[in-house]
PDB file of N, CA and C in Angstrom:
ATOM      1  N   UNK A   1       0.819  -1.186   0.000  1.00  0.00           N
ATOM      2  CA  UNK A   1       0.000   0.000   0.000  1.00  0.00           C
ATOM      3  C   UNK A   1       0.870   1.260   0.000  1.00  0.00           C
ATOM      4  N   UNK A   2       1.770   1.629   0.957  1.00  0.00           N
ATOM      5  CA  UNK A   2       2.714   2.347   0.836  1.00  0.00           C
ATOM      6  C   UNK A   2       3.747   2.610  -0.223  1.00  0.00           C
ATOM      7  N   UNK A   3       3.908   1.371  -0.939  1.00  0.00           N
ATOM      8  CA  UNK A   3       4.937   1.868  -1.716  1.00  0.00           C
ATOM      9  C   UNK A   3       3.829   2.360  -3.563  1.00  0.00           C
ATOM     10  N   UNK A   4       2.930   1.618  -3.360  1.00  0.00           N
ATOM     11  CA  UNK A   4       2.166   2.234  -4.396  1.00  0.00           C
ATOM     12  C   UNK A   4       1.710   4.014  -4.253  1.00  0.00           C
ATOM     13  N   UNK A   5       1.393   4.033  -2.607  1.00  0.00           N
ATOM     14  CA  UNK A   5       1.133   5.754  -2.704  1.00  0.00           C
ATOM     15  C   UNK A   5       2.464   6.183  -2.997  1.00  0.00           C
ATOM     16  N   UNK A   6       3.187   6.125  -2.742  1.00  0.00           N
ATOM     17  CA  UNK A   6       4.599   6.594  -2.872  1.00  0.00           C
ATOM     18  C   UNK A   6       5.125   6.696  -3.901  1.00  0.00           C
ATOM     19  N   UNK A   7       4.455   5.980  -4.792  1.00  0.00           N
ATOM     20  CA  UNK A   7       4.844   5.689  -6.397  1.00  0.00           C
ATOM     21  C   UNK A   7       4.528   6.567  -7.481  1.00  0.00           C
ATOM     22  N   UNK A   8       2.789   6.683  -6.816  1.00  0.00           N
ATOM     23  CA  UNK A   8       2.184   7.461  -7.493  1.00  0.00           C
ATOM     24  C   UNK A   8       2.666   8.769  -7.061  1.00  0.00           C
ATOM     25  N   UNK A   9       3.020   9.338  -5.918  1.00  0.00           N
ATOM     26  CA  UNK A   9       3.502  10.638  -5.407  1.00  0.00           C
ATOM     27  C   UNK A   9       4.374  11.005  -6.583  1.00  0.00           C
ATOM     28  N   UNK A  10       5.444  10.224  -6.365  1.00  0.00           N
ATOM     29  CA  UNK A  10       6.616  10.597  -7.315  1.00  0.00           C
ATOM     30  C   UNK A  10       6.433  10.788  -8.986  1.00  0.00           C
ATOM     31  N   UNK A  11       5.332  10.185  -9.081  1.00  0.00           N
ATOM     32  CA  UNK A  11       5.086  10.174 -10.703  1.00  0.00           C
ATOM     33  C   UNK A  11       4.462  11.367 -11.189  1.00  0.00           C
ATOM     34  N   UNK A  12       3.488  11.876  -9.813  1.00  0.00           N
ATOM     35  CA  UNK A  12       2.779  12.930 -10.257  1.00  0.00           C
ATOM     36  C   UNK A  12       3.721  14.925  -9.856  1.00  0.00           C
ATOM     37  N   UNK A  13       4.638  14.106  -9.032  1.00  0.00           N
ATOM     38  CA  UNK A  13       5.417  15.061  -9.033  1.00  0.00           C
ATOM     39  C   UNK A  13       6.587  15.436 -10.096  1.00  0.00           C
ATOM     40  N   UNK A  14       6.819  14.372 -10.408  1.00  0.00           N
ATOM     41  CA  UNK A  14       7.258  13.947 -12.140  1.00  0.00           C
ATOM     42  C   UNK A  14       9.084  14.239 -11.500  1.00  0.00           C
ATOM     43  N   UNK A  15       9.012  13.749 -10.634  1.00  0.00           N
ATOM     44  CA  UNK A  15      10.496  13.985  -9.768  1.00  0.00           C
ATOM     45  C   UNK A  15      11.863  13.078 -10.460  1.00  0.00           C
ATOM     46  N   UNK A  16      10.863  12.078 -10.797  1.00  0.00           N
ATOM     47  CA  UNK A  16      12.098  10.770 -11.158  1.00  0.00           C
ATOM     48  C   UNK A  16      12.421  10.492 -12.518  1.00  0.00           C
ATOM     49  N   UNK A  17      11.509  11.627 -13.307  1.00  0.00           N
ATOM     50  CA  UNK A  17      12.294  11.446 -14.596  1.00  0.00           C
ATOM     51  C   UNK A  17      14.076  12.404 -14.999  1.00  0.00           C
ATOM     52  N   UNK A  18      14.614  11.470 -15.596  1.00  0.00           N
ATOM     53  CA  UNK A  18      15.880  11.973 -15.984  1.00  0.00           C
ATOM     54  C   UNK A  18      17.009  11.263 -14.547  1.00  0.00           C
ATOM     55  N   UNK A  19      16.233  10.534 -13.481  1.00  0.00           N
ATOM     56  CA  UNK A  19      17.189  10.389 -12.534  1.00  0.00           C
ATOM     57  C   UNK A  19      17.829   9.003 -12.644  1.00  0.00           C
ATOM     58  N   UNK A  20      18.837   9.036 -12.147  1.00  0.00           N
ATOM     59  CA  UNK A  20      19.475   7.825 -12.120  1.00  0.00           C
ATOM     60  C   UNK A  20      18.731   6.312 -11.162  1.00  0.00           C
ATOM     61  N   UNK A  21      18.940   4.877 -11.526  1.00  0.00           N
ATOM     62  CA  UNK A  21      17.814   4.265 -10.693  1.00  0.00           C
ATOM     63  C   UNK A  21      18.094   4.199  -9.437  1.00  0.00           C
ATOM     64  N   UNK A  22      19.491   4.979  -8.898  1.00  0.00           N
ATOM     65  CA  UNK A  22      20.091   4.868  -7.794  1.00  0.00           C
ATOM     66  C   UNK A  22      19.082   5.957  -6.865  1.00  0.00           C
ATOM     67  N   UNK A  23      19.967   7.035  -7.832  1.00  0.00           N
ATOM     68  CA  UNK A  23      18.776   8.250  -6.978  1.00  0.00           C
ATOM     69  C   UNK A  23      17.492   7.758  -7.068  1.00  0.00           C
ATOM     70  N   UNK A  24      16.316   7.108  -7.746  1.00  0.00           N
ATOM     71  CA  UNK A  24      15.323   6.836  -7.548  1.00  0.00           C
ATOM     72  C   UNK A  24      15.167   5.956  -6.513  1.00  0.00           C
ATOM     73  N   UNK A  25      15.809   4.885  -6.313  1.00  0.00           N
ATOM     74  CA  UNK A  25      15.490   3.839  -4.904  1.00  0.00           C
ATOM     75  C   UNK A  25      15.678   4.556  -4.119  1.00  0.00           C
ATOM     76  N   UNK A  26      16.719   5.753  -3.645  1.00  0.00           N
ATOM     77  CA  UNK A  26      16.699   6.341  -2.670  1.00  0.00           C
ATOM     78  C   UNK A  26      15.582   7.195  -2.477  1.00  0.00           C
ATOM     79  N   UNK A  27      15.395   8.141  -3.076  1.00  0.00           N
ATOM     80  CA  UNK A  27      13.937   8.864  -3.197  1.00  0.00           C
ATOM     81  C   UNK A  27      12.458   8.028  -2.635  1.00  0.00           C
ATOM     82  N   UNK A  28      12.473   7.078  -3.419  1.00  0.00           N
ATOM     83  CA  UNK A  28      11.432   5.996  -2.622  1.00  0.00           C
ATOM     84  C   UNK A  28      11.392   5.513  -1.857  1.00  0.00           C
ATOM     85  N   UNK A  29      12.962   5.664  -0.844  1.00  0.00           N
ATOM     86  CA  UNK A  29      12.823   5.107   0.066  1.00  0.00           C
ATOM     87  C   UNK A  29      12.634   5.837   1.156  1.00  0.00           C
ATOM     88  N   UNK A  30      13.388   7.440   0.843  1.00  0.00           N
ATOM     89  CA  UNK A  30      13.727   8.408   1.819  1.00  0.00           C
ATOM     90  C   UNK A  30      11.564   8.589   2.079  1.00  0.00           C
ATOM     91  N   UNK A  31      10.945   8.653   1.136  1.00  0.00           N
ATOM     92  CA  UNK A  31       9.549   9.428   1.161  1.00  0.00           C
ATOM     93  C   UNK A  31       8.270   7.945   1.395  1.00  0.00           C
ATOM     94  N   UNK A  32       8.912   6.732   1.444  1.00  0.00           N
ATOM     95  CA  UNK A  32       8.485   5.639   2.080  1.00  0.00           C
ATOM     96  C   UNK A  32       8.508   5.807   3.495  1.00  0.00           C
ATOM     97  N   UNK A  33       9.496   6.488   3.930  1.00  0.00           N
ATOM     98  CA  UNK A  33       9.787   6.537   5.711  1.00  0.00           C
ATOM     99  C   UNK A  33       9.448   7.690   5.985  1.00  0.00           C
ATOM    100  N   UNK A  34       9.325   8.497   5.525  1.00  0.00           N
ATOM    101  CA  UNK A  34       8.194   9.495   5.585  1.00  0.00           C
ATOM    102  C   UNK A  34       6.744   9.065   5.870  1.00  0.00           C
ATOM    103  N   UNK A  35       6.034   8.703   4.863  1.00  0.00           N
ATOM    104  CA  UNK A  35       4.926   8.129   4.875  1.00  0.00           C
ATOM    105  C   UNK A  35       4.507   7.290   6.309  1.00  0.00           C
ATOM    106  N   UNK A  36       5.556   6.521   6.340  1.00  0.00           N
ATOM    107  CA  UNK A  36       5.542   5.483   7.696  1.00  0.00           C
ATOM    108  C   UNK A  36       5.483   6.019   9.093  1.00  0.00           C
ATOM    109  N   UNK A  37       6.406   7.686   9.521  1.00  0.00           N
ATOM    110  CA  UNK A  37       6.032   7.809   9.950  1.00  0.00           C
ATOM    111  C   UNK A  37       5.344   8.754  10.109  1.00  0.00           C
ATOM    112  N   UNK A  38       4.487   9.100   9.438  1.00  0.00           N
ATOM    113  CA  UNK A  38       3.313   9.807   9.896  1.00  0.00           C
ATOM    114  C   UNK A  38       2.159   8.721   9.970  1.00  0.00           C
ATOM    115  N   UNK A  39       2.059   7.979   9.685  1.00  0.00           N
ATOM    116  CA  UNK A  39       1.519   6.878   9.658  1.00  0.00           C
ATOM    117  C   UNK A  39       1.257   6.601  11.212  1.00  0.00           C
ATOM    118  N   UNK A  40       2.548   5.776  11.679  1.00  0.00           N
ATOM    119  CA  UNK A  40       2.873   5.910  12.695  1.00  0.00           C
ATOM    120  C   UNK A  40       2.510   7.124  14.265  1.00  0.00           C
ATOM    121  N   UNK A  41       2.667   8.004  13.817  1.00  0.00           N
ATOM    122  CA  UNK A  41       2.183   9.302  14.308  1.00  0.00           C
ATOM    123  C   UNK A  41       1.017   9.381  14.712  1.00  0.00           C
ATOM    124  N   UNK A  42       0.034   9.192  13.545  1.00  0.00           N
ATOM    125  CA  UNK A  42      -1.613   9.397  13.818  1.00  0.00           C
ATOM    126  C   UNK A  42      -1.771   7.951  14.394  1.00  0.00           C
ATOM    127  N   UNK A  43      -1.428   7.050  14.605  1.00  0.00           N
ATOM    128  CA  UNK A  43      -1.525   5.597  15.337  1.00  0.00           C
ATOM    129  C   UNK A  43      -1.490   6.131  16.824  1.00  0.00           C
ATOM    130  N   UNK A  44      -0.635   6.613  16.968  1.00  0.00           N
ATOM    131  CA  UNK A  44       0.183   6.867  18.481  1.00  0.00           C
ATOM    132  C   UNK A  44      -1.141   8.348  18.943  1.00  0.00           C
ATOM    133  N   UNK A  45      -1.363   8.726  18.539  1.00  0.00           N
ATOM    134  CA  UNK A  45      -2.171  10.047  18.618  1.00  0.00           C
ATOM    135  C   UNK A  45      -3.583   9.789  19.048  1.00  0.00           C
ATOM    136  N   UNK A  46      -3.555   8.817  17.814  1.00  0.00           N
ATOM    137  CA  UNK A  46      -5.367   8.543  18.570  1.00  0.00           C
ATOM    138  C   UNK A  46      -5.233   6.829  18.979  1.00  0.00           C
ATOM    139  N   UNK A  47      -4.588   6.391  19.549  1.00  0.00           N
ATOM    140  CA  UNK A  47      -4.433   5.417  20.862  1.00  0.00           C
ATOM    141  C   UNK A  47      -5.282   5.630  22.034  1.00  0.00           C
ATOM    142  N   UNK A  48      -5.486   4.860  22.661  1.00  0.00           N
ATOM    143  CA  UNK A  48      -5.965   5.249  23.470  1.00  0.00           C
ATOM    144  C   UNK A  48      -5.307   5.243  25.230  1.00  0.00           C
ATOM    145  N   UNK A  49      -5.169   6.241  25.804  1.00  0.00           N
ATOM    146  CA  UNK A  49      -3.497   6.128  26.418  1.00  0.00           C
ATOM    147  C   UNK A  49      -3.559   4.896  27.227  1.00  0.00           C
ATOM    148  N   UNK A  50      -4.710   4.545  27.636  1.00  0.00           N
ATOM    149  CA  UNK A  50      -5.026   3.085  28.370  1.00  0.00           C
ATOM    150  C   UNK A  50      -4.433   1.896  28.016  1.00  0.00           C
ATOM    151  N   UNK A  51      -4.434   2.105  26.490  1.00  0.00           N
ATOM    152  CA  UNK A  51      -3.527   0.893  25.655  1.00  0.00           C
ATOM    153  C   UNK A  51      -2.445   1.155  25.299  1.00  0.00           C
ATOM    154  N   UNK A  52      -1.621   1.934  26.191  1.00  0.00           N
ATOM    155  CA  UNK A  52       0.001   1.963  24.963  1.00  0.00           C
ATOM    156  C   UNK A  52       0.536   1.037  25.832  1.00  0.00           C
ATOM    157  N   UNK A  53       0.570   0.441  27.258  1.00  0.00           N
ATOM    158  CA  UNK A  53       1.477  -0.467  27.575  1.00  0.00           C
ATOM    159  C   UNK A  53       1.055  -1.866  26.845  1.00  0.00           C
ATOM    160  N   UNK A  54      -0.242  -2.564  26.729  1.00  0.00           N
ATOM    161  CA  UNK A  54      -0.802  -3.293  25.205  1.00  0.00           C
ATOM    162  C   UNK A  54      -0.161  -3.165  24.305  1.00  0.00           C
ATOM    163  N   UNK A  55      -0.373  -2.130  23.575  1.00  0.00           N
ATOM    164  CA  UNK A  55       0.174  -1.737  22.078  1.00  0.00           C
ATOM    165  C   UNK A  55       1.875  -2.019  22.209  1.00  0.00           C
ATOM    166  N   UNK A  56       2.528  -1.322  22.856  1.00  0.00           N
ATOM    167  CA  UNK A  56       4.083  -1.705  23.134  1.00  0.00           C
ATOM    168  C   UNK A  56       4.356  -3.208  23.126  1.00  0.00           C
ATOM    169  N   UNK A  57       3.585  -3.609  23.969  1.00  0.00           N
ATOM    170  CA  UNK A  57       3.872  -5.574  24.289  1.00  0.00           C
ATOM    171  C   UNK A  57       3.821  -6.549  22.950  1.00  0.00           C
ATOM    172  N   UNK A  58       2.653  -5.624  22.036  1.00  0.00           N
ATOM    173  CA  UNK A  58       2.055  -6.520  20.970  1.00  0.00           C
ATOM    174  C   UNK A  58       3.047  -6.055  19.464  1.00  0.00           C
ATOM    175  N   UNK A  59       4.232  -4.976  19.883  1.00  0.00           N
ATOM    176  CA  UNK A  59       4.618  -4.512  18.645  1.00  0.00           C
ATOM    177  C   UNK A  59       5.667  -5.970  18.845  1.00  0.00           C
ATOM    178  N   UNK A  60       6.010  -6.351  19.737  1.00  0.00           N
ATOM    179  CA  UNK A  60       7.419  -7.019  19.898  1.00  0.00           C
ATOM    180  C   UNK A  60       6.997  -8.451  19.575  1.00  0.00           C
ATOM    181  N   UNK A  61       5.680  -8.993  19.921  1.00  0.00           N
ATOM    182  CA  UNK A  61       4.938 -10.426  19.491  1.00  0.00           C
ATOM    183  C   UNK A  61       4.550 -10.761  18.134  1.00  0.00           C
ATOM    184  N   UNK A  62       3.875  -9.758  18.005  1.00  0.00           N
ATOM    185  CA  UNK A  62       2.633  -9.859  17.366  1.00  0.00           C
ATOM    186  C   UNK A  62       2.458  -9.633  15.866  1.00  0.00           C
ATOM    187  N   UNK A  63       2.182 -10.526  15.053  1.00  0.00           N
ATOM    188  CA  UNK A  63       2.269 -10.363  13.214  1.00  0.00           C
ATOM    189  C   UNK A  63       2.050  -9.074  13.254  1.00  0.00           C
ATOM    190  N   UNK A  64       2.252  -8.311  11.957  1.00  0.00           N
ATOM    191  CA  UNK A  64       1.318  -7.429  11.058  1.00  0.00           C
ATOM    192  C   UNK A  64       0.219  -7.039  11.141  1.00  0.00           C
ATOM    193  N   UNK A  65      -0.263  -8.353  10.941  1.00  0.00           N
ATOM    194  CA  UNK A  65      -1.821  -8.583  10.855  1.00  0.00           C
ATOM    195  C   UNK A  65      -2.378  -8.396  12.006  1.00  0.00           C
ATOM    196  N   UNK A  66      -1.630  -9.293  12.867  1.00  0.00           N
ATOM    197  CA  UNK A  66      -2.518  -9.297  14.476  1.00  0.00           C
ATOM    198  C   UNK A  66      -2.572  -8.017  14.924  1.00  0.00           C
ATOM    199  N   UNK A  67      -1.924  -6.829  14.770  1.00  0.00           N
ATOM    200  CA  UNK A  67      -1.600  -5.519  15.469  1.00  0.00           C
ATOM    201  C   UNK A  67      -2.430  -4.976  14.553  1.00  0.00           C
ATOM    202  N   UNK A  68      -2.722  -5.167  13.421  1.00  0.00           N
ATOM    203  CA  UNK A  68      -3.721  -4.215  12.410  1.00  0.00           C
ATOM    204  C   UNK A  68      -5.175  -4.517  13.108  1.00  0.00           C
ATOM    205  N   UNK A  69      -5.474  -6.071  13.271  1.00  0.00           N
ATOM    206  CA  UNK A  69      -6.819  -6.242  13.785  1.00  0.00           C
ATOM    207  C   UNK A  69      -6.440  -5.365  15.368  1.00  0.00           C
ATOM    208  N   UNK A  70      -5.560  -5.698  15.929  1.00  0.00           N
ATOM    209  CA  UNK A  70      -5.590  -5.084  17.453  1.00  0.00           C
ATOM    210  C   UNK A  70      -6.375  -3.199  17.337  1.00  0.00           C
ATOM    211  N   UNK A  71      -4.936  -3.190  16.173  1.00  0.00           N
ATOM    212  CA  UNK A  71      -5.577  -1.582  16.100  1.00  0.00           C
ATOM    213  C   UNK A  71      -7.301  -1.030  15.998  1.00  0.00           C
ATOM    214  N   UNK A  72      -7.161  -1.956  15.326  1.00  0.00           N
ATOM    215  CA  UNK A  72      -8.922  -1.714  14.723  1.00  0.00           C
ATOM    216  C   UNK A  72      -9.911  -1.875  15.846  1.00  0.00           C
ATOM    217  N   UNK A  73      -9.190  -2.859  16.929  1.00  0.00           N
ATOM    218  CA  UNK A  73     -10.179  -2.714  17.642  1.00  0.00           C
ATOM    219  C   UNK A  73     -10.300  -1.921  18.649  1.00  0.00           C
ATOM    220  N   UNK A  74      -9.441  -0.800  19.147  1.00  0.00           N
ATOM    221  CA  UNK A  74      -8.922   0.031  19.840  1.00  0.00           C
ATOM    222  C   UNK A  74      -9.291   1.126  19.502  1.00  0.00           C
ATOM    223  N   UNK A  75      -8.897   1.636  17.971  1.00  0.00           N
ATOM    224  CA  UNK A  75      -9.458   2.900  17.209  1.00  0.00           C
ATOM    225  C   UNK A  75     -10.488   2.566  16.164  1.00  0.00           C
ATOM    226  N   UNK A  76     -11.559   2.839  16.630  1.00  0.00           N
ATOM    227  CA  UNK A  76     -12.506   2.185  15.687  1.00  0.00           C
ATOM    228  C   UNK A  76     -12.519   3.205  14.332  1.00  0.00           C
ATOM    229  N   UNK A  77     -12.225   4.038  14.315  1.00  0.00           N
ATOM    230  CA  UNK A  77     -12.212   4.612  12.697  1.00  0.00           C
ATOM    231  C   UNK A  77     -10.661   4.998  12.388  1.00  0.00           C
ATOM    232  N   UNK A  78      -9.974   3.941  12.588  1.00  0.00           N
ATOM    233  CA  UNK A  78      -8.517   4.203  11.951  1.00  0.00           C
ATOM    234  C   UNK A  78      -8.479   3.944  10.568  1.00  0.00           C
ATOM    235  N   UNK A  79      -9.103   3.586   9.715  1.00  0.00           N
ATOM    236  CA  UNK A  79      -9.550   3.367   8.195  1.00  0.00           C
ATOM    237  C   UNK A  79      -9.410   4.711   8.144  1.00  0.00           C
ATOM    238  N   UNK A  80     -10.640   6.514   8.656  1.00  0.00           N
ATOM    239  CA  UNK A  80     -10.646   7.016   8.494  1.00  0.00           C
ATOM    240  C   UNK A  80      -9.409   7.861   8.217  1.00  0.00           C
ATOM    241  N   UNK A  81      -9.185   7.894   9.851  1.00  0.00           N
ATOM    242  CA  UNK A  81      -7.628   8.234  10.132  1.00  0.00           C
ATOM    243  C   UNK A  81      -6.275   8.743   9.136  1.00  0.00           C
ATOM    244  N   UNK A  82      -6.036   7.055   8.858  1.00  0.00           N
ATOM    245  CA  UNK A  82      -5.475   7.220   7.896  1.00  0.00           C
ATOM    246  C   UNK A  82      -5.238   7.644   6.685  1.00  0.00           C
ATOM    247  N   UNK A  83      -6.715   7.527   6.274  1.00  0.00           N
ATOM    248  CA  UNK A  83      -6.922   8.081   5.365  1.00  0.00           C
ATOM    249  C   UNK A  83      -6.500   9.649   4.788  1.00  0.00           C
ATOM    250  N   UNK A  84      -7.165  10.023   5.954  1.00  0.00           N
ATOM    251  CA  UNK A  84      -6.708  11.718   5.873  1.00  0.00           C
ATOM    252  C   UNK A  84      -5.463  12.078   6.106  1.00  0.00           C
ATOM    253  N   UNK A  85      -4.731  11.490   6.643  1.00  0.00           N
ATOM    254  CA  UNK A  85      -3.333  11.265   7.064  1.00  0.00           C
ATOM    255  C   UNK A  85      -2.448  11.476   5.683  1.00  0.00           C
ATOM    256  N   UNK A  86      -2.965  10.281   4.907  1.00  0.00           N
ATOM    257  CA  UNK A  86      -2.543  10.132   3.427  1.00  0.00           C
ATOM    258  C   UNK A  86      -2.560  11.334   2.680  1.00  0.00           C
ATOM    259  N   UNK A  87      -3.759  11.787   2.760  1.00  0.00           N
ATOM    260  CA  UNK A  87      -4.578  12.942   1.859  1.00  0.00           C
ATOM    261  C   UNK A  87      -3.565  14.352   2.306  1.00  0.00           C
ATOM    262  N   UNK A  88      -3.383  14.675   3.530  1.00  0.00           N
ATOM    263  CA  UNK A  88      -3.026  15.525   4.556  1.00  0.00           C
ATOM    264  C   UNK A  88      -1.293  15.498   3.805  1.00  0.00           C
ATOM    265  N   UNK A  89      -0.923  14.119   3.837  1.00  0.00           N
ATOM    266  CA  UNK A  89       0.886  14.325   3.142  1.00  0.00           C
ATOM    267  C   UNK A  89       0.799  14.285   1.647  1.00  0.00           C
ATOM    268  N   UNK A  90       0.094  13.903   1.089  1.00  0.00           N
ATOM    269  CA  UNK A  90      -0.328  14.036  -0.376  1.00  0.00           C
ATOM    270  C   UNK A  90      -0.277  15.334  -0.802  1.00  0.00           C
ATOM    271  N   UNK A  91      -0.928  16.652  -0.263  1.00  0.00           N
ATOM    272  CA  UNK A  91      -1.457  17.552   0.012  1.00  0.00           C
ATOM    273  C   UNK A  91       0.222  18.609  -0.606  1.00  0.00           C
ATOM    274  N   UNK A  92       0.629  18.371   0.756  1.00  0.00           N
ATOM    275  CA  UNK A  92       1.868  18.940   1.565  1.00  0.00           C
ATOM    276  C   UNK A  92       2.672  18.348   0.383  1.00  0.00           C
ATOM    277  N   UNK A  93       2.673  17.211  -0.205  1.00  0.00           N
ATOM    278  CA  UNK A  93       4.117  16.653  -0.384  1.00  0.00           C
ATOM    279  C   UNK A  93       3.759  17.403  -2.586  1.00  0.00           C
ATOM    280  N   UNK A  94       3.075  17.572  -2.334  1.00  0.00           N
ATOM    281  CA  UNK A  94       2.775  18.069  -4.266  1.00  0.00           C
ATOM    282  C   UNK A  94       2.621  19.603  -4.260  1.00  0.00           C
ATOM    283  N   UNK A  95       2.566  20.024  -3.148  1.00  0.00           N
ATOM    284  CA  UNK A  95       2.265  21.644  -2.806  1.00  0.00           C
ATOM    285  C   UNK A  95       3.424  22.111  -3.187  1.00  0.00           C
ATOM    286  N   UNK A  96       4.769  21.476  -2.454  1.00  0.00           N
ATOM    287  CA  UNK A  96       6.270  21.571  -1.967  1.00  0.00           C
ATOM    288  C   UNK A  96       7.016  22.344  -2.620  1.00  0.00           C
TER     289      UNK A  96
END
């Protein structure tokens, strides 16, 4: 999911034409970890502070998956969330 928004970012910013594929993996990667953490960010934000010693325990166990359902059930509109999150660096990152 990330690396497709990220893909499309760069395409529509039209950043990676003429660049070398070096500079391009880097670019995708530098604005991949970007993405992640703001990602990250709005996770931690709307937590609920009751659950961060949970959430901490389950980053170190727990699949992907299992922490995505965890999330979901903790922040019930993190679909939303994110969403705008996306929209919000999308925004910012084509404005630039």
């Amino acid at each position: 999911m990330i690396n497709e928004f990220v893909n499309r970012l760069l395409e529509e910013k039209g950043i990676l034409k003429g660049q070398d594929p070096e500079v391009q993996k880097q670019l995708r990667a530098d604005l991949e970890k970007r993405v992640e953490d703001r990602i990250n960010a709005a996770i931690l934000r709307e937590i609920p502070e009751r659950e961060l010693g949970t959430f901490e325990k389950r980053m170190e166990v727990a699949t992907d998956e299992e922490i995505q359902v965890y999330l979901k059930s903790v922040i019930p509109d993190m679909d939303q969330i994110l969403a705008a999150e996306l929209v919000h660096f999308q925004a910012t990152y084509l404005n630039a």
